[in-house]
Protein backbone atom coordinates (compact mmCIF):
# COMPACT_ATOMS: atom_id res chain seq x y z
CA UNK A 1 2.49 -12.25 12.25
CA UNK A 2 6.10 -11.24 11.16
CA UNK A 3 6.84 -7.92 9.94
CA UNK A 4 8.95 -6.36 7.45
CA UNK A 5 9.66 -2.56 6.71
CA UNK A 6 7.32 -1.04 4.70
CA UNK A 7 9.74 0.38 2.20
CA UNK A 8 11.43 4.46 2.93
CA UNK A 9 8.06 5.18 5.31
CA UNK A 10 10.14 3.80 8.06
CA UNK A 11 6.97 1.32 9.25
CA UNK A 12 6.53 -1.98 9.93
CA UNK A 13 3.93 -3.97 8.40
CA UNK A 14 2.57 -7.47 8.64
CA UNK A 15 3.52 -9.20 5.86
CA UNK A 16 0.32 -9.61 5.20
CA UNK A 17 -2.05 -6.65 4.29
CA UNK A 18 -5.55 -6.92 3.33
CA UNK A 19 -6.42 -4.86 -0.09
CA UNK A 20 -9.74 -3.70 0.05
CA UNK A 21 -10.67 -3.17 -3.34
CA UNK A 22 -13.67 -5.91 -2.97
CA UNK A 23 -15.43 -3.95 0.14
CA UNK A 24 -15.70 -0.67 -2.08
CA UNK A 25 -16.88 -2.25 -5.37
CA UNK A 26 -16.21 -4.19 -8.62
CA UNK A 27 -16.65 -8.16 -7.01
CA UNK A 28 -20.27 -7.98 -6.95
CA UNK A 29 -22.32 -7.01 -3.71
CA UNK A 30 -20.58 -6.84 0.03
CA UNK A 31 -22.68 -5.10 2.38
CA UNK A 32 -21.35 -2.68 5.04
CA UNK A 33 -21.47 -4.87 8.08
CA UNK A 34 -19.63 -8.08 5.92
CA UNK A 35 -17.14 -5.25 5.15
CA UNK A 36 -16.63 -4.51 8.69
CA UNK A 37 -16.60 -7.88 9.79
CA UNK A 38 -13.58 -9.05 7.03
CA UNK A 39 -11.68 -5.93 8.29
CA UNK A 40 -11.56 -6.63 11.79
CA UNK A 41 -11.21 -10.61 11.22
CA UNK A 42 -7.91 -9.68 9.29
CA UNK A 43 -6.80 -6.99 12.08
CA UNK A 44 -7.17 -10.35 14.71
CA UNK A 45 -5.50 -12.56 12.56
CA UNK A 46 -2.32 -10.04 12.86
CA UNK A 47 -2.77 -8.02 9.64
CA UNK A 48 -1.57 -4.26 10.14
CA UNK A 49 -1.58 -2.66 6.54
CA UNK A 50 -4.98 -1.92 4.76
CA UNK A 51 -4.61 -0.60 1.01
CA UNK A 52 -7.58 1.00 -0.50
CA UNK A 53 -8.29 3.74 -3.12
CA UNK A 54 -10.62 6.84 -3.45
CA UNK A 55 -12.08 5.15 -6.56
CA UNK A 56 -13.38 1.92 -4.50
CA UNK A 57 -17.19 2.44 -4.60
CA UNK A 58 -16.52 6.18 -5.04
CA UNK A 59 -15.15 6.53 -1.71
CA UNK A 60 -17.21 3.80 0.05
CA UNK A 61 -14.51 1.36 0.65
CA UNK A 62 -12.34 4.80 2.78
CA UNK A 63 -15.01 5.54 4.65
CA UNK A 64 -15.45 1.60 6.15
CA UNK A 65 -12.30 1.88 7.11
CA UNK A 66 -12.41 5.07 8.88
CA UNK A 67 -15.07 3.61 10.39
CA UNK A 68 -12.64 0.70 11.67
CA UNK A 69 -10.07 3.12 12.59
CA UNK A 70 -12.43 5.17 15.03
CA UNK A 71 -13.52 1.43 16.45
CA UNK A 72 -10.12 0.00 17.09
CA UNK A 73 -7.91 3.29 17.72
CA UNK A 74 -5.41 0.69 18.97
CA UNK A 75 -4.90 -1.96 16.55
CA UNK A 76 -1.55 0.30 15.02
CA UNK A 77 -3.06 -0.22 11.62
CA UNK A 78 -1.13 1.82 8.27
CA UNK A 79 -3.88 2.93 5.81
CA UNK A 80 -2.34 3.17 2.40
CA UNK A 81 -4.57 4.94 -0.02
CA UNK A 82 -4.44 5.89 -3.61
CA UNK A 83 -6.13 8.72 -5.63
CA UNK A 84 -5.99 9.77 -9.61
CA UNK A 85 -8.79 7.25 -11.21
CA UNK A 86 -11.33 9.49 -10.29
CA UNK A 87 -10.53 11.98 -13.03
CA UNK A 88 -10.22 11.07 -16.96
CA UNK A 89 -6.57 9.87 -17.21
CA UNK A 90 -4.67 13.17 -18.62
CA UNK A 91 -1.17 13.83 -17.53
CA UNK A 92 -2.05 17.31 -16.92
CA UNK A 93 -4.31 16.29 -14.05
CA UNK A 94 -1.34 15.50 -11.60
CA UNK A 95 -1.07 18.78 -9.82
CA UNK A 96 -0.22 19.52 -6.80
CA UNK A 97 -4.49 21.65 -6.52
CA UNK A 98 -5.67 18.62 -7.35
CA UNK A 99 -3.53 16.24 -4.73
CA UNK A 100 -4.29 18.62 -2.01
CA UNK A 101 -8.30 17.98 -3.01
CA UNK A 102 -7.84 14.56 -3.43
CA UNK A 103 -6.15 13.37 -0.23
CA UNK A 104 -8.26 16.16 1.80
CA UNK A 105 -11.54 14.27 0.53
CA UNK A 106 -8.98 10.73 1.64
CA UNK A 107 -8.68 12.40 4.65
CA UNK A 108 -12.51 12.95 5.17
CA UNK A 109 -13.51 9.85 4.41
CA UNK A 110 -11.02 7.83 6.46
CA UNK A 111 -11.75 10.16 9.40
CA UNK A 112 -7.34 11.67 9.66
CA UNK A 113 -5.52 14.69 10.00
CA UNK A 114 -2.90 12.95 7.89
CA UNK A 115 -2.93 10.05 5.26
CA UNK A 116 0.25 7.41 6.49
CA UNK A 117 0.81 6.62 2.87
CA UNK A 118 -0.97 7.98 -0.82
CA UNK A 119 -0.14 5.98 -4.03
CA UNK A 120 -0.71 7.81 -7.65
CA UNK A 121 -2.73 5.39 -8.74
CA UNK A 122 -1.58 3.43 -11.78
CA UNK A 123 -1.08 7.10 -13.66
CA UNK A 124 -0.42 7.84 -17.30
CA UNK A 125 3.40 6.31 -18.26
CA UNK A 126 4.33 10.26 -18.88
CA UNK A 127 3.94 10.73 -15.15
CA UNK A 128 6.34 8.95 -14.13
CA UNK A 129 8.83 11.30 -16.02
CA UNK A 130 7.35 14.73 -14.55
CA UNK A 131 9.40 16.15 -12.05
CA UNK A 132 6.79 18.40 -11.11
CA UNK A 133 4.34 15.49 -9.94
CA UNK A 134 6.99 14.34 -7.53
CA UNK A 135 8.00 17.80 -6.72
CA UNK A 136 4.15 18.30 -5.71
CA UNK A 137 3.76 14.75 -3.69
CA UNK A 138 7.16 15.98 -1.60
CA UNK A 139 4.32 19.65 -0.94
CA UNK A 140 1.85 17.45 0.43
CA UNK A 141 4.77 15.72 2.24
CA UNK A 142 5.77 18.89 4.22
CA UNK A 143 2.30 20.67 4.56
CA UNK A 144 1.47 17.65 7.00
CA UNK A 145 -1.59 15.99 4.86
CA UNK A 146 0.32 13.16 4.16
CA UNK A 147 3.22 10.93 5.52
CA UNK A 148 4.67 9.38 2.39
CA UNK A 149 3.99 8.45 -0.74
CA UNK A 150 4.30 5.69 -3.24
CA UNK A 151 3.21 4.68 -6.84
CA UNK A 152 0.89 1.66 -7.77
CA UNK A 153 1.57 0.94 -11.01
CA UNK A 154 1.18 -1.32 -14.43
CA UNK A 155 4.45 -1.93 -15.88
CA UNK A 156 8.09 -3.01 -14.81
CA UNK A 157 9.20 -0.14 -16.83
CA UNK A 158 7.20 2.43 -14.85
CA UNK A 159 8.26 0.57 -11.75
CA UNK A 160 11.63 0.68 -12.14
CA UNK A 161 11.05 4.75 -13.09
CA UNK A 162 9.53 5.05 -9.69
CA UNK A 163 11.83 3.35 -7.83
CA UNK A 164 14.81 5.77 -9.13
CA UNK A 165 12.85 8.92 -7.23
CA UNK A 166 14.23 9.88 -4.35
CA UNK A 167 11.03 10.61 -2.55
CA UNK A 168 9.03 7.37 -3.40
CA UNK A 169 8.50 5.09 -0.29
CA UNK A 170 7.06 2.31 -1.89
CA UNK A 171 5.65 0.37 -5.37
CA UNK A 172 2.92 -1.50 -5.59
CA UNK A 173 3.02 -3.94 -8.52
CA UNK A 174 1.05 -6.96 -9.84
CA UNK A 175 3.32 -10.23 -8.54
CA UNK A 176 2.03 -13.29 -8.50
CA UNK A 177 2.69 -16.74 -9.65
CA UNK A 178 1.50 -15.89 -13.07
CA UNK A 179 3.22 -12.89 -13.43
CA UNK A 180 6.98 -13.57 -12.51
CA UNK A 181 8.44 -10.35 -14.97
CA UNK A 182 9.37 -8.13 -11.77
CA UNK A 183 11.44 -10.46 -10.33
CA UNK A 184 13.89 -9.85 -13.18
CA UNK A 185 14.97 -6.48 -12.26
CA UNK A 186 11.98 -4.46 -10.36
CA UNK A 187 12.49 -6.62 -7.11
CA UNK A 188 16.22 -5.91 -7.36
CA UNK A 189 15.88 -2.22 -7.53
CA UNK A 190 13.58 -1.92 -5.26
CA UNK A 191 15.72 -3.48 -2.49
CA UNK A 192 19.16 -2.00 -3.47
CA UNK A 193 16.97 1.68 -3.30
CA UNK A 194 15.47 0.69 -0.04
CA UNK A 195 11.67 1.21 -1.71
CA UNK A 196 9.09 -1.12 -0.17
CA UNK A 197 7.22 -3.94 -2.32
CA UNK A 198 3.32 -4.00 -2.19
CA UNK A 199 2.37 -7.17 -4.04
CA UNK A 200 -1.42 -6.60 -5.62
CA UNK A 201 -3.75 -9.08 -6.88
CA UNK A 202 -1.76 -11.77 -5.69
CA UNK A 203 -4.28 -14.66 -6.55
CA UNK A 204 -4.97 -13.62 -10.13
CA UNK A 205 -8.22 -12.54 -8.95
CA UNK A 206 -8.84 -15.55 -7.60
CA UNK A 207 -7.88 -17.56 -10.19
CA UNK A 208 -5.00 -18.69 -7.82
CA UNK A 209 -7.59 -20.01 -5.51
CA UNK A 210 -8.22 -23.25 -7.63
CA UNK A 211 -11.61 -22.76 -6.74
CA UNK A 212 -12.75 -21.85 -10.72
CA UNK A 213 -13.22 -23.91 -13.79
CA UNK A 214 -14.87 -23.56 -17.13
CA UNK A 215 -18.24 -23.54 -15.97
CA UNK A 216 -17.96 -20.64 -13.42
CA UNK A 217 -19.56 -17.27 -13.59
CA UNK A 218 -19.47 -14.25 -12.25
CA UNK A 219 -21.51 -11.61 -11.15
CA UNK A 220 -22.83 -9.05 -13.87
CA UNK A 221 -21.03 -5.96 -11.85
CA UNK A 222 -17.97 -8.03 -11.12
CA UNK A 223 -14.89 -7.25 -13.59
CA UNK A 224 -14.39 -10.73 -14.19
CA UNK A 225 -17.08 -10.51 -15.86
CA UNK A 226 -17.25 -7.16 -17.75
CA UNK A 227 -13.28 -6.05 -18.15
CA UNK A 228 -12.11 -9.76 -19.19
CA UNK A 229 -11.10 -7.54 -22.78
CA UNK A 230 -9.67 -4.25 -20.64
CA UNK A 231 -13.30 -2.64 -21.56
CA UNK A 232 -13.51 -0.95 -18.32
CA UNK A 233 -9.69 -0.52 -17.23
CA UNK A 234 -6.19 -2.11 -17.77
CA UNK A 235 -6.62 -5.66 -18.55
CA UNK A 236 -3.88 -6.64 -16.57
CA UNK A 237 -5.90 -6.10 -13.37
CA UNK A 238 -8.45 -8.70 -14.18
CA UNK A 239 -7.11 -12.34 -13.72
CA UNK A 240 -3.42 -11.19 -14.29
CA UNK A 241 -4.16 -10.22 -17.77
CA UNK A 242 -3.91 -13.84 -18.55
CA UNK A 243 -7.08 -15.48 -20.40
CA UNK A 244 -9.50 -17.29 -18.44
CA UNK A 245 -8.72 -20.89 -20.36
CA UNK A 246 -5.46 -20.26 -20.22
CA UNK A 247 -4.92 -19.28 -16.28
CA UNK A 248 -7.21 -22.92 -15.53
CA UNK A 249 -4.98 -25.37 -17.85
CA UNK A 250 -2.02 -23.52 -15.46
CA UNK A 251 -3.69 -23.01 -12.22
CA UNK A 252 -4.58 -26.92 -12.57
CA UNK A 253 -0.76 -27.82 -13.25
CA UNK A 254 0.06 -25.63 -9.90
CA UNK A 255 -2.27 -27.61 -7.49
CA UNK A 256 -0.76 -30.85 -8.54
CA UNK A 257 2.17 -29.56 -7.38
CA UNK A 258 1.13 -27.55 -4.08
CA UNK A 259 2.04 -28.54 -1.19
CA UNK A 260 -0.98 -27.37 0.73
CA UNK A 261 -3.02 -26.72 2.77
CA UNK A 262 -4.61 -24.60 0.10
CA UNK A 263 -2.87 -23.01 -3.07
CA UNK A 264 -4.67 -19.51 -2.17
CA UNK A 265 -2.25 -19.84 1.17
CA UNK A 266 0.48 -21.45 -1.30
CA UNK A 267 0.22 -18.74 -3.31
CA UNK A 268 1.02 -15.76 -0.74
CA UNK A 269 3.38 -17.76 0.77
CA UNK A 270 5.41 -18.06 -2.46
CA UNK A 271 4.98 -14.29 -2.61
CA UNK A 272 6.09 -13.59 0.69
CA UNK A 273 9.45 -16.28 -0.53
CA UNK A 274 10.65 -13.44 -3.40
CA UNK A 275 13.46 -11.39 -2.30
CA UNK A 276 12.07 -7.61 -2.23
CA UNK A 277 8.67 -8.15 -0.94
CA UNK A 278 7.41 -5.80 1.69
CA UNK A 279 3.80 -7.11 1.70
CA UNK A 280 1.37 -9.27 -0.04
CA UNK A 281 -2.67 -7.11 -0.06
CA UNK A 282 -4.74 -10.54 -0.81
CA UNK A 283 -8.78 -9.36 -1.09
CA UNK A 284 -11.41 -10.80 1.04
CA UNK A 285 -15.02 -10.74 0.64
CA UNK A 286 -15.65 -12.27 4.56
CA UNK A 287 -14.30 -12.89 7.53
CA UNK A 288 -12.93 -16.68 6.75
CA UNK A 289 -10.99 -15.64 3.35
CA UNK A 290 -9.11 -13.09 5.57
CA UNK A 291 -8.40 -15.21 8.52
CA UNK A 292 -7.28 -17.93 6.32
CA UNK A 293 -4.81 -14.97 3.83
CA UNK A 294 -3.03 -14.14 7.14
CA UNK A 295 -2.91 -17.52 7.89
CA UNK A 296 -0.36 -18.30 4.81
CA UNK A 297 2.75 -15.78 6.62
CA UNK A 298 2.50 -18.93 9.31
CA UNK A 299 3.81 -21.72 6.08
CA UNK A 300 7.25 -22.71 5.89
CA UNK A 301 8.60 -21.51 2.37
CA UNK A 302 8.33 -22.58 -0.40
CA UNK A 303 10.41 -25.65 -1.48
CA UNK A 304 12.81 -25.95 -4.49
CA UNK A 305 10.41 -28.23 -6.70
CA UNK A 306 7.40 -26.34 -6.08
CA UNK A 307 9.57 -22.95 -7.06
CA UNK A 308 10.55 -24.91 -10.63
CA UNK A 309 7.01 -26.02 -11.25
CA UNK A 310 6.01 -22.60 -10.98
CA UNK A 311 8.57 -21.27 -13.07
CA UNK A 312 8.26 -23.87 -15.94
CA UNK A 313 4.32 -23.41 -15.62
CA UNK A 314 4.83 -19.53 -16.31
CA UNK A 315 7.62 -20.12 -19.49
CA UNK A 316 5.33 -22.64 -21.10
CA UNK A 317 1.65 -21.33 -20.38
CA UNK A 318 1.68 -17.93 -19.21
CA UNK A 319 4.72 -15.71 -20.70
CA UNK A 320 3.67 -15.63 -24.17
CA UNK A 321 0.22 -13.61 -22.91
CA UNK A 322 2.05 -11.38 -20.31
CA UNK A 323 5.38 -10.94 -19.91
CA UNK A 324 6.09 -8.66 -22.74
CA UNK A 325 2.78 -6.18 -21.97
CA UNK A 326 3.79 -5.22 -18.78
């Protein structure tokens, strides 16, 4: 698989990653062993960066992949983590006592001496303009527990806030082809600064799969089902923020115009296409979703027409839900 650098950690990366939000919790059941199993199809199919969070099944989705890591010591995987959701979402909680006993319960379950990268995970806006928060992340920096840091966030705004600290490695941000808003200026920034590009929830949680119509439901414990209304946590997370109607009428108007083989593959692909981009962290419930994610670096890009059909597609269906919330 071809690599890019991962952003001011120095690393190289498969393009890409697998995000392993589904193997912790939130998309209904996956048991241990189908956990394992997707990880170590997507290690053999070339991926190299696994992004996870201490919030994913409380922890459960770390320690799988310490598990992983103590199985295949040689596989040269990057574990990017994030911590922060655990606690009730105060400014005041991003202190440098509380990152130490954040990543050191990171570092227990994933089995290291020292986290390769820790992401504040989608934190209150104010964050962002705390000096001491970064001024803490650089402690945890030279005290050895972790190798670099990023921020995952929800808005261009607060990307673009990241991006201009000195110390910040890399951004992850929502980019997909119903969310086109960082390519405006957040992509720019991010490569004139040097700051890597994690792509997140690149199929619209799934929605980009074409897979879905009107009649499909989901699981009572999956957040397509219960946070379709941002009950549970930022709407944007669940299908794009886009409405369910809404992201069908457009995902329909998309196939027509994909080339193929799939529009999940399509879909990273035209990711992987956008100037910036470090790497794409597609989910996968088993082993054949992940082989067939990495599969997508392997397309030839994205073609002119296909490029217009998704921009017209996002102007006429999508922009008027999204682009000016985040």
């Amino acid at each position: 698989m071809q690599t890019r650098q991962l952003g001011r950690t120095g690393v190289n990366v498969g393009v890409i990653g697998l995000g392993a939000w589904q193997l912790g919790a939130d998309w209904g059941d996956v048991s241990e062993s189908d956990a394992l199993d997707t990880l170590n199809a997507a290690v053999d199919a070339g991926t190299t960066l696994i992004d996870t969070a201490d919030v994913y099944g409380d922890g459960r989705s770390e320690r799988v992949i310490g598990r992983l890591l103590r199985e295949r010591p040689d596989a040269g995987l990057t574990v990017a983590t994030k911590m922060g959701r655990r606690v009730p979402q105060e400014p005041a909680a991003y202190q440098l006592d509380n990152f130490r006993a954040w990543t050191d319960r990171s570092r227990t379950n994933l089995g290291v001496d020292i986290l390769d990268l820790v992401q504040l995970h989608c934190p209150p806006t104010p964050v962002f303009g705390t000096d001491a928060v970064f001024d803490a992340l650089d402690t945890l920096v030279a005290e050895k527990r972790i190798r670099a840091y990023g921020v995952s966030v929800e808005t261009c705004d607060e990307a673009l806030a990241a991006i201009a600290r000195p110390g910040v490695a890399t951004v992850q941000i929502i980019l997909n082809m119903l969310r086109l808003k960082p390519l405006e200026r957040v992509l720019p920034a991010a490569s004139a600064a040097g700051v890597g590009i994690i792509a997140r929830v690149p199929l619209a949680s799934g929605l980009l799969s074409g897979r879905y119509d009107e009649h499909t439901t989901f699981a009572p414990d999956d957040h397509r089902t219960y946070n379709r209304d941002g009950a549970a946590f930022d709407v944007g997370e669940t299908f794009s923020g886009v409405p369910f109607e809404v992201g069908l009428d457009a995902v329909r108007r998309l196939a027509a115009a994909s080339p193929g083989p799939t529009l999940a593959q399509v879909a990273l692909r035209w990711i992987l296409d956008q100037d910036g981009v470090s790497v794409v962290i597609p989910g996968a419930r088993n082993p054949a979703q992940a082989t067939a994610n990495a599969a997508a670096a392997d397309l030839p890009p994205t073609d002119a027409e296909f490029r217009s059909t998704v921009t017209a597609t996002y102007r006429e269906l999508i922009a008027p839900h999204v682009h000016h919330r985040w």
